[in-house]
N, C-alpha and C. Protein backbone atom coordinates (compact mmCIF):
# COMPACT_ATOMS: atom_id res chain seq x y z
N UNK A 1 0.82 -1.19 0.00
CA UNK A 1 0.00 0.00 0.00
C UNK A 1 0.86 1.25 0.00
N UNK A 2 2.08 1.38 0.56
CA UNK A 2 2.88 2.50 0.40
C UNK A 2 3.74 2.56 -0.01
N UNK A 3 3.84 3.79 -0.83
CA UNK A 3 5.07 4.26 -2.26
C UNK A 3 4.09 4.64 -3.01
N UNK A 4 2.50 4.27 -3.21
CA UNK A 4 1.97 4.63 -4.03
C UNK A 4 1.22 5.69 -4.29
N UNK A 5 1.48 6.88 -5.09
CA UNK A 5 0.86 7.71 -5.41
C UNK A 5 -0.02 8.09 -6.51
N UNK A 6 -0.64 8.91 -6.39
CA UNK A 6 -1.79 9.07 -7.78
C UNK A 6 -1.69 10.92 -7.79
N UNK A 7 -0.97 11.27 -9.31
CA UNK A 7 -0.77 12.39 -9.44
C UNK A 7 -1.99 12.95 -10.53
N UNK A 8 -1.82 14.61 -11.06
CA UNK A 8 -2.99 14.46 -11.79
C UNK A 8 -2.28 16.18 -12.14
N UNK A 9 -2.46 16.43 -13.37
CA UNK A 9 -1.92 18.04 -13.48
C UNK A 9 -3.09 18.58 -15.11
N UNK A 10 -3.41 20.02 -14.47
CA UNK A 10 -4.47 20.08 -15.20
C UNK A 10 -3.58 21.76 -15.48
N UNK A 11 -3.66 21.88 -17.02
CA UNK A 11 -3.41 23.28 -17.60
C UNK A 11 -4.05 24.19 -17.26
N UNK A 12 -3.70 25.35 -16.57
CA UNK A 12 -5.18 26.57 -16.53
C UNK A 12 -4.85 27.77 -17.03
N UNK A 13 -3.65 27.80 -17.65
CA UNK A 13 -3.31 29.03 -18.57
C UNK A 13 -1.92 28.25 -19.73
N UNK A 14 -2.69 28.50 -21.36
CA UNK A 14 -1.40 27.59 -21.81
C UNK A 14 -0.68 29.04 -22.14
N UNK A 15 -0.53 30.16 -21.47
CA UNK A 15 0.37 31.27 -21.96
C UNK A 15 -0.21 31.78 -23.21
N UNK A 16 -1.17 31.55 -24.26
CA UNK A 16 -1.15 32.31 -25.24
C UNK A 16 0.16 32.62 -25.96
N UNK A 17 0.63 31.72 -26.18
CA UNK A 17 1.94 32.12 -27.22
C UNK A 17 2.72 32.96 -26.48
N UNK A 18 2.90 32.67 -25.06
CA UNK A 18 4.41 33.56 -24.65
C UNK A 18 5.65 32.82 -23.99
N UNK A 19 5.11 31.26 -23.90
CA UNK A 19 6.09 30.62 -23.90
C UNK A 19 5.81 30.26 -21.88
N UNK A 20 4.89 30.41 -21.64
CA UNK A 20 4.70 30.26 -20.10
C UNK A 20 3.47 29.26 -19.99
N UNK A 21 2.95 28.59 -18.88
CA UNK A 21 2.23 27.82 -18.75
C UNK A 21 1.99 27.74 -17.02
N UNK A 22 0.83 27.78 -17.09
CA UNK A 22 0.10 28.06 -15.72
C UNK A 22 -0.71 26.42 -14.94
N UNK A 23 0.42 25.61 -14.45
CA UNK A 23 -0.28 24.16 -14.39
C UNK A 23 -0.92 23.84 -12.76
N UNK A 24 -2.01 23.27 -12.61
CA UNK A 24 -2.41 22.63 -11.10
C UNK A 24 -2.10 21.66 -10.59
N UNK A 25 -1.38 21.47 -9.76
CA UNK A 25 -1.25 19.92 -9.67
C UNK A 25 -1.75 19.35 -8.63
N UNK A 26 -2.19 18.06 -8.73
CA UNK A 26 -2.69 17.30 -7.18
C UNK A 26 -1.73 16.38 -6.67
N UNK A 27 -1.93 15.86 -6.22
CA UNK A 27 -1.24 14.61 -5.42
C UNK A 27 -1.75 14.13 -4.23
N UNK A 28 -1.94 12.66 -4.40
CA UNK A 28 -2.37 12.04 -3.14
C UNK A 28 -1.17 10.66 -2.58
N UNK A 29 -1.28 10.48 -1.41
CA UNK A 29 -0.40 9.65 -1.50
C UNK A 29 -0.59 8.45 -0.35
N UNK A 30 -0.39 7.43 -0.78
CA UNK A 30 -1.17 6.16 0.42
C UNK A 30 -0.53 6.27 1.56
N UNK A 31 0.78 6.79 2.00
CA UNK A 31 0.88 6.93 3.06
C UNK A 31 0.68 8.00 4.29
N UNK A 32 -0.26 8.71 3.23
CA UNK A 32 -0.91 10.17 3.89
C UNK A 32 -1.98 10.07 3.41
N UNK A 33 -3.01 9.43 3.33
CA UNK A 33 -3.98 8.90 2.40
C UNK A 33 -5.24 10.04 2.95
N UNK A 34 -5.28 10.59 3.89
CA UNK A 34 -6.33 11.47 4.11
C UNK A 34 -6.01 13.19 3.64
N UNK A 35 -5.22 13.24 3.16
CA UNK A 35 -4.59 14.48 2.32
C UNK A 35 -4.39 14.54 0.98
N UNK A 36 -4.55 15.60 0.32
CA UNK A 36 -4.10 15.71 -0.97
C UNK A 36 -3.64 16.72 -0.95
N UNK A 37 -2.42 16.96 -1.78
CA UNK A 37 -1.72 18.08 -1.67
C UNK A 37 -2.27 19.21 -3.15
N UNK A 38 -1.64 20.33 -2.57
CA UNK A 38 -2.27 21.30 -4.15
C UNK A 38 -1.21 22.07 -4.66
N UNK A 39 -1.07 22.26 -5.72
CA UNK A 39 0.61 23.32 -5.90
C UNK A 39 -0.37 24.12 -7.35
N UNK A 40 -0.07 24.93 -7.16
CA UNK A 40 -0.21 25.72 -8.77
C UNK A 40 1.07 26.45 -8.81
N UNK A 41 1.58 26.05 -10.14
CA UNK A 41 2.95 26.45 -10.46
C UNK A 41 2.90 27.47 -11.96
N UNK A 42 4.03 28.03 -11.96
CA UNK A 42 4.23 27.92 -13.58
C UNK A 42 5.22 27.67 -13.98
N UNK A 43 5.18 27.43 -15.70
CA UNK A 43 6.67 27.10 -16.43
C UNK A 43 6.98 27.66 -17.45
N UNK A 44 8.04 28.25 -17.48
CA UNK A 44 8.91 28.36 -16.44
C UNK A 44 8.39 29.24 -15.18
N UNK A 45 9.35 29.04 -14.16
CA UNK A 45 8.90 29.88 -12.90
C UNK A 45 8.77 31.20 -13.20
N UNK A 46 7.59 32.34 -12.92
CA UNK A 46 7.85 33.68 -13.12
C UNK A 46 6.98 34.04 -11.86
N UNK A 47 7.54 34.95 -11.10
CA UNK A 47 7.12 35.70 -9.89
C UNK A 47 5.62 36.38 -9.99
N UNK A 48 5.19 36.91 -11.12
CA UNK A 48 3.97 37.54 -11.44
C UNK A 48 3.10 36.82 -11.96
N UNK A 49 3.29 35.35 -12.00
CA UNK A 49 1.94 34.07 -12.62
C UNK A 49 1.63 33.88 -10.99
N UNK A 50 0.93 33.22 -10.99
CA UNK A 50 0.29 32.82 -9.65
C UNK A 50 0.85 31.53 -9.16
N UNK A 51 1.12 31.08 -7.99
CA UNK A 51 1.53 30.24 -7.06
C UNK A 51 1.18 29.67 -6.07
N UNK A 52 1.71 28.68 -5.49
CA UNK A 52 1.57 28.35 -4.07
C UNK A 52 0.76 26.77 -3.59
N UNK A 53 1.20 26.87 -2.16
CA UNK A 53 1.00 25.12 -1.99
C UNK A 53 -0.26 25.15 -1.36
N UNK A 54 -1.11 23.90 -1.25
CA UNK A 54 -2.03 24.11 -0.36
C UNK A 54 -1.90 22.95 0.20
N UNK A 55 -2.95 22.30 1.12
CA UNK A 55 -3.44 20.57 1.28
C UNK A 55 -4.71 20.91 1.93
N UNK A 56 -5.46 19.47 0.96
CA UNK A 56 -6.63 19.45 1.85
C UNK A 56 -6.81 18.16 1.71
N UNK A 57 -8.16 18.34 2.46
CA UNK A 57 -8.87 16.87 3.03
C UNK A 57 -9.09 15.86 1.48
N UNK A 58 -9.00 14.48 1.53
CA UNK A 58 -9.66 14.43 0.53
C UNK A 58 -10.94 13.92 0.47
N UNK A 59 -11.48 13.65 1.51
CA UNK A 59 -13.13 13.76 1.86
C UNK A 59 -13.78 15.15 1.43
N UNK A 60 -12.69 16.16 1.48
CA UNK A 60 -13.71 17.65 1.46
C UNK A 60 -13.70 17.68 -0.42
N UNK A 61 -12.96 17.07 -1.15
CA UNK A 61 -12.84 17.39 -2.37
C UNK A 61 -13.75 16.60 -3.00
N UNK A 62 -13.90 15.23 -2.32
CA UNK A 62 -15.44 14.50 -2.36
C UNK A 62 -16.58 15.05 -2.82
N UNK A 63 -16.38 15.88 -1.22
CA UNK A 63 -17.60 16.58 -1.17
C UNK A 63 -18.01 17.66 -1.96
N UNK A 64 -17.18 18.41 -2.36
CA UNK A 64 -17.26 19.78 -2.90
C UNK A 64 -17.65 19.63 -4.62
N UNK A 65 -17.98 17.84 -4.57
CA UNK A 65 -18.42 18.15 -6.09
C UNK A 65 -20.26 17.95 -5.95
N UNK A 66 -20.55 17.76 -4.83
CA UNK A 66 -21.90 18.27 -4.66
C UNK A 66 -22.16 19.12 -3.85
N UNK A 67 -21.09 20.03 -2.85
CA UNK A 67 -21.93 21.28 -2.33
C UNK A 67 -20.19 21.94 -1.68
N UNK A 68 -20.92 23.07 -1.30
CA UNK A 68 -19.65 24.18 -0.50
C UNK A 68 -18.95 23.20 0.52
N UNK A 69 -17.89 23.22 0.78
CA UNK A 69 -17.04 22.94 1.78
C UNK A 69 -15.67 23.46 2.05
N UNK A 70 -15.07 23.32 3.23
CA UNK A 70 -13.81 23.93 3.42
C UNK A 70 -14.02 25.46 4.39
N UNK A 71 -12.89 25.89 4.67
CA UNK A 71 -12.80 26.76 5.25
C UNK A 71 -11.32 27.69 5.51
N UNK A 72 -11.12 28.28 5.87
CA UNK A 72 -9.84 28.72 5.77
C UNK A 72 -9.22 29.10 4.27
N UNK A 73 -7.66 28.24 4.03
CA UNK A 73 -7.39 28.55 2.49
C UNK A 73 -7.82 27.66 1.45
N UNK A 74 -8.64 26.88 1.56
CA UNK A 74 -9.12 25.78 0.53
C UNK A 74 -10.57 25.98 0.99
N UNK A 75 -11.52 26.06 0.20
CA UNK A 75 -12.79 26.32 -0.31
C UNK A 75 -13.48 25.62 -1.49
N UNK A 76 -14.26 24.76 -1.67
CA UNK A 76 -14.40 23.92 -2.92
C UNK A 76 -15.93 23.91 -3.16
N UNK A 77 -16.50 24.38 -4.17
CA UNK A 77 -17.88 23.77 -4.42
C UNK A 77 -17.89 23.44 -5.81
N UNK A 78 -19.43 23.08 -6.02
CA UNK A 78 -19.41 22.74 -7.44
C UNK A 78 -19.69 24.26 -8.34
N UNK A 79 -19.39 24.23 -9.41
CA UNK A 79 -19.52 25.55 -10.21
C UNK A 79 -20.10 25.47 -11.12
N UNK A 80 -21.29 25.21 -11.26
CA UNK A 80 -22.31 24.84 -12.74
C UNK A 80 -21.95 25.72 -13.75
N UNK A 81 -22.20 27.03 -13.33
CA UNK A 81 -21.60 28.12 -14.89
C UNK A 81 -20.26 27.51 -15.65
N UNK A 82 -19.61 27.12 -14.96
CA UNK A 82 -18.42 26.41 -15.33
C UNK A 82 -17.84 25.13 -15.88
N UNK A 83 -19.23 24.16 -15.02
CA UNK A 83 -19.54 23.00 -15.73
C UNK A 83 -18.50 21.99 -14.63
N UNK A 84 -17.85 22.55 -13.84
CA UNK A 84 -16.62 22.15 -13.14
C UNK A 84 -16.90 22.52 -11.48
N UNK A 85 -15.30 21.64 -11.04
CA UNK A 85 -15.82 22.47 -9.22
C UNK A 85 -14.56 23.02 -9.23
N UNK A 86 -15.04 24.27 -8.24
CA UNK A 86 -14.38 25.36 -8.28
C UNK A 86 -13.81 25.84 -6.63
N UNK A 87 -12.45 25.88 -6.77
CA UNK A 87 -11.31 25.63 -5.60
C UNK A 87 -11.51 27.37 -5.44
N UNK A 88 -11.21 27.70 -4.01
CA UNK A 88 -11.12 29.22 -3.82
C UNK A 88 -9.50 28.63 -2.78
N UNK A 89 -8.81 29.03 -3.16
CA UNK A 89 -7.21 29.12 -2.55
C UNK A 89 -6.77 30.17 -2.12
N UNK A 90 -6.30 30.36 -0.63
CA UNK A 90 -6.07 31.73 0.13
C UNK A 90 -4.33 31.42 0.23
N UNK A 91 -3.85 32.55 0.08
CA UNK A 91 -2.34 32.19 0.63
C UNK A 91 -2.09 33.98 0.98
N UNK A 92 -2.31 34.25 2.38
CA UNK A 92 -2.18 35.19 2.85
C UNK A 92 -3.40 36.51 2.27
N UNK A 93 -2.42 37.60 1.12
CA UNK A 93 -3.29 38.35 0.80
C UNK A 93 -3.85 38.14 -0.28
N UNK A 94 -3.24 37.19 -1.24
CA UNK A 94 -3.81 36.33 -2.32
C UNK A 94 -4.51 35.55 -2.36
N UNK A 95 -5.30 35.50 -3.15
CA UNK A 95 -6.57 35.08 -3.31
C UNK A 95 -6.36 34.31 -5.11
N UNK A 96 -6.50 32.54 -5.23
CA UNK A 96 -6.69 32.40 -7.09
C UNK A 96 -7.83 31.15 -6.66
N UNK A 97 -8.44 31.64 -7.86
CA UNK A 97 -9.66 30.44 -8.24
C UNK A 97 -9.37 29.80 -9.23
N UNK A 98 -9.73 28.38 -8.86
CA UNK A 98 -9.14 26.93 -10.03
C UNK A 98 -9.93 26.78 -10.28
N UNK A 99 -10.61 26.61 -11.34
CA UNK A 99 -12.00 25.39 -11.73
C UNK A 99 -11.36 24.30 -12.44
N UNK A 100 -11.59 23.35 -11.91
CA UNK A 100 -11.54 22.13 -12.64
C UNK A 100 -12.65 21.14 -13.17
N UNK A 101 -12.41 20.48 -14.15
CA UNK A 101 -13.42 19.66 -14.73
C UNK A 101 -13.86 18.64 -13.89
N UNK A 102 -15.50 18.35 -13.70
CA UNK A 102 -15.84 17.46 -12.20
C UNK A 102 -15.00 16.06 -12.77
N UNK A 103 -15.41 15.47 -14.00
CA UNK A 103 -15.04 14.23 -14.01
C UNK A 103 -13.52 14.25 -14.11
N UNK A 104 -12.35 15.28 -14.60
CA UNK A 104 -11.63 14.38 -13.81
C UNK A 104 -10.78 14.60 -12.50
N UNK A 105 -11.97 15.54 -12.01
CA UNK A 105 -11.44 15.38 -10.27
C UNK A 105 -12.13 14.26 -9.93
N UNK A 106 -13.52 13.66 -10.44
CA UNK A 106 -13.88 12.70 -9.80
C UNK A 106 -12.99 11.34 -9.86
N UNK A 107 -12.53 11.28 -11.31
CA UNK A 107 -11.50 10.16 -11.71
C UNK A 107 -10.20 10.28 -10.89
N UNK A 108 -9.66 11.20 -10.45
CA UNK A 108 -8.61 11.62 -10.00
C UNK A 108 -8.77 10.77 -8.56
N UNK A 109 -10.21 11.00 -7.64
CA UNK A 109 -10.58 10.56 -6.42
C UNK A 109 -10.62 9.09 -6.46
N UNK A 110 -11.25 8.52 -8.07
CA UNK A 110 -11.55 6.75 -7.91
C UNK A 110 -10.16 6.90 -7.62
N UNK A 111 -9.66 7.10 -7.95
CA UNK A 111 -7.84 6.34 -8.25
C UNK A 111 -7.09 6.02 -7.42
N UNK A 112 -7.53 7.13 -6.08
CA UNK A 112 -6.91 6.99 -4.48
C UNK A 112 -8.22 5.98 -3.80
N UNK A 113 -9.16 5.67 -4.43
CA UNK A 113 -10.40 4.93 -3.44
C UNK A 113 -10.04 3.49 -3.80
N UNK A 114 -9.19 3.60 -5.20
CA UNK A 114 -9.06 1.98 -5.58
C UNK A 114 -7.78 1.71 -4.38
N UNK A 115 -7.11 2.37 -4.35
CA UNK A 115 -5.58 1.92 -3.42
C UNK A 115 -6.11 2.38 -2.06
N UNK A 116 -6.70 3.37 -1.36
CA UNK A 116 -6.80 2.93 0.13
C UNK A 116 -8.18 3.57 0.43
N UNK A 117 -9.21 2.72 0.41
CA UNK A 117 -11.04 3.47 0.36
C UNK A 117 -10.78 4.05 1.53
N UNK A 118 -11.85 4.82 1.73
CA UNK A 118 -12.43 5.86 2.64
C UNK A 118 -12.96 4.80 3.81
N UNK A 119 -12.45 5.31 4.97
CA UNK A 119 -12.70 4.26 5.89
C UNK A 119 -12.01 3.40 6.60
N UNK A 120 -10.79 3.36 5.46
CA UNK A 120 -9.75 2.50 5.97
C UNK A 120 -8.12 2.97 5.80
N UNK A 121 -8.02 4.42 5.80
CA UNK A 121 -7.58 5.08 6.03
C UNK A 121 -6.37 4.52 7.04
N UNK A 122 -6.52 4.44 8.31
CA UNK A 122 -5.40 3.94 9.20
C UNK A 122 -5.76 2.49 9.68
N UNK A 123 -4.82 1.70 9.63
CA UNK A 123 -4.58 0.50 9.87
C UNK A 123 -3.78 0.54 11.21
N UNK A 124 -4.26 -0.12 12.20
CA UNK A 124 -3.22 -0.69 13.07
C UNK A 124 -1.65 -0.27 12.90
N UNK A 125 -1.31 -1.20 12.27
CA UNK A 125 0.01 -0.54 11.53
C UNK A 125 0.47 0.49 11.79
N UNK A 126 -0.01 1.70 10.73
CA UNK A 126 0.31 2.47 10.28
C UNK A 126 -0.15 3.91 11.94
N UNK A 127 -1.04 3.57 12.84
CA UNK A 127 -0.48 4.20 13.80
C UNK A 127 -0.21 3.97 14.73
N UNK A 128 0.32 2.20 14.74
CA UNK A 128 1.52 2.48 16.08
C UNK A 128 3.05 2.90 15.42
N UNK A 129 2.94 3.26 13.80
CA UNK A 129 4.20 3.44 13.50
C UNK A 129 3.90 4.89 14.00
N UNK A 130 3.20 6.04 13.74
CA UNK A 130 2.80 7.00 13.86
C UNK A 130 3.22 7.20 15.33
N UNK A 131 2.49 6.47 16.30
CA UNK A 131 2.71 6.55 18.01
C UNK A 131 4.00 6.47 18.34
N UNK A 132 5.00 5.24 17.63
CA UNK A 132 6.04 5.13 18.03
C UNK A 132 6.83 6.39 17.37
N UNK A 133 7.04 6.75 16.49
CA UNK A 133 7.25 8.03 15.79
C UNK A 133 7.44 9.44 16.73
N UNK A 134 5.88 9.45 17.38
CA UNK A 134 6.05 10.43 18.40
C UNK A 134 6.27 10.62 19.63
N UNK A 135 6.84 9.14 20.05
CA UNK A 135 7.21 8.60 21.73
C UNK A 135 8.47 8.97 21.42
N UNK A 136 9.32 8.85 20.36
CA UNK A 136 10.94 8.91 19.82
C UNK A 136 11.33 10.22 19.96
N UNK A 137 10.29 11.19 19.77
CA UNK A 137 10.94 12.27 19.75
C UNK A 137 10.56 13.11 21.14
């Protein structure tokens, strides 16, 4: 069950012919299986495209393709005008909105439900490694 990840990167600006590219990326990963991470980058790096990391739940991204959820810097509902669900991302005084296409955030979600479903999340295992982890330090 661990090493395995399920990545997913969706274009949201191809630059218009200037040679830049504005990409989202997800990531989930079985040994953090109740998180997904968020990065919007660009390429090449330029200071004035938009940025920055997030993480959220991945129950809330579940959810947010049938109603509002989140709080703080991740915000997710569905966005019908858009046809997509639509991420509100805070990073201080910045503020960027993602829309992404539902199906393949929904495909994005089977992909982590096939390697560790909802529910079964922590194993025995995995938090007395966790417990012992934090008795060590």
């Amino acid at each position: 069950m661990f090493g395995k990840d399920v990545t997913a990167e969706f274009v949201m600006d191809d630059g218009a012919g200037r040679g830049r590219v504005t990409v989202f990326q997800i990531c989930w990963r079985a040994c953090d299986p109740l998180a997904v991470s968020l990065a919007l980058v660009s390429r090449p790096e330029h200071p004035a495209l938009p940025q920055g990391n997030w993480v959220a739940p991945r129950d809330a991204l579940r959810a947010g393709l049938e109603r509002t959820v989140g709080d703080g810097d991740v915000r997710i509902s569905p966005d019908p005008v858009q046809g997509g669900v639509r991420l509100e991302l805070a990073d201080g005084e910045k503020n960027t909105v993602v829309v992404l296409a539902t199906g393949s955030l929904r495909r994005f979600l089977d992909r982590t439900e096939r390697l560790v479903p909802t529910g079964q999340e922590h194993t025995e295992r995995e938090l007395d490694t966790v417990l012992a982890d934090l008795l060590q330090d």
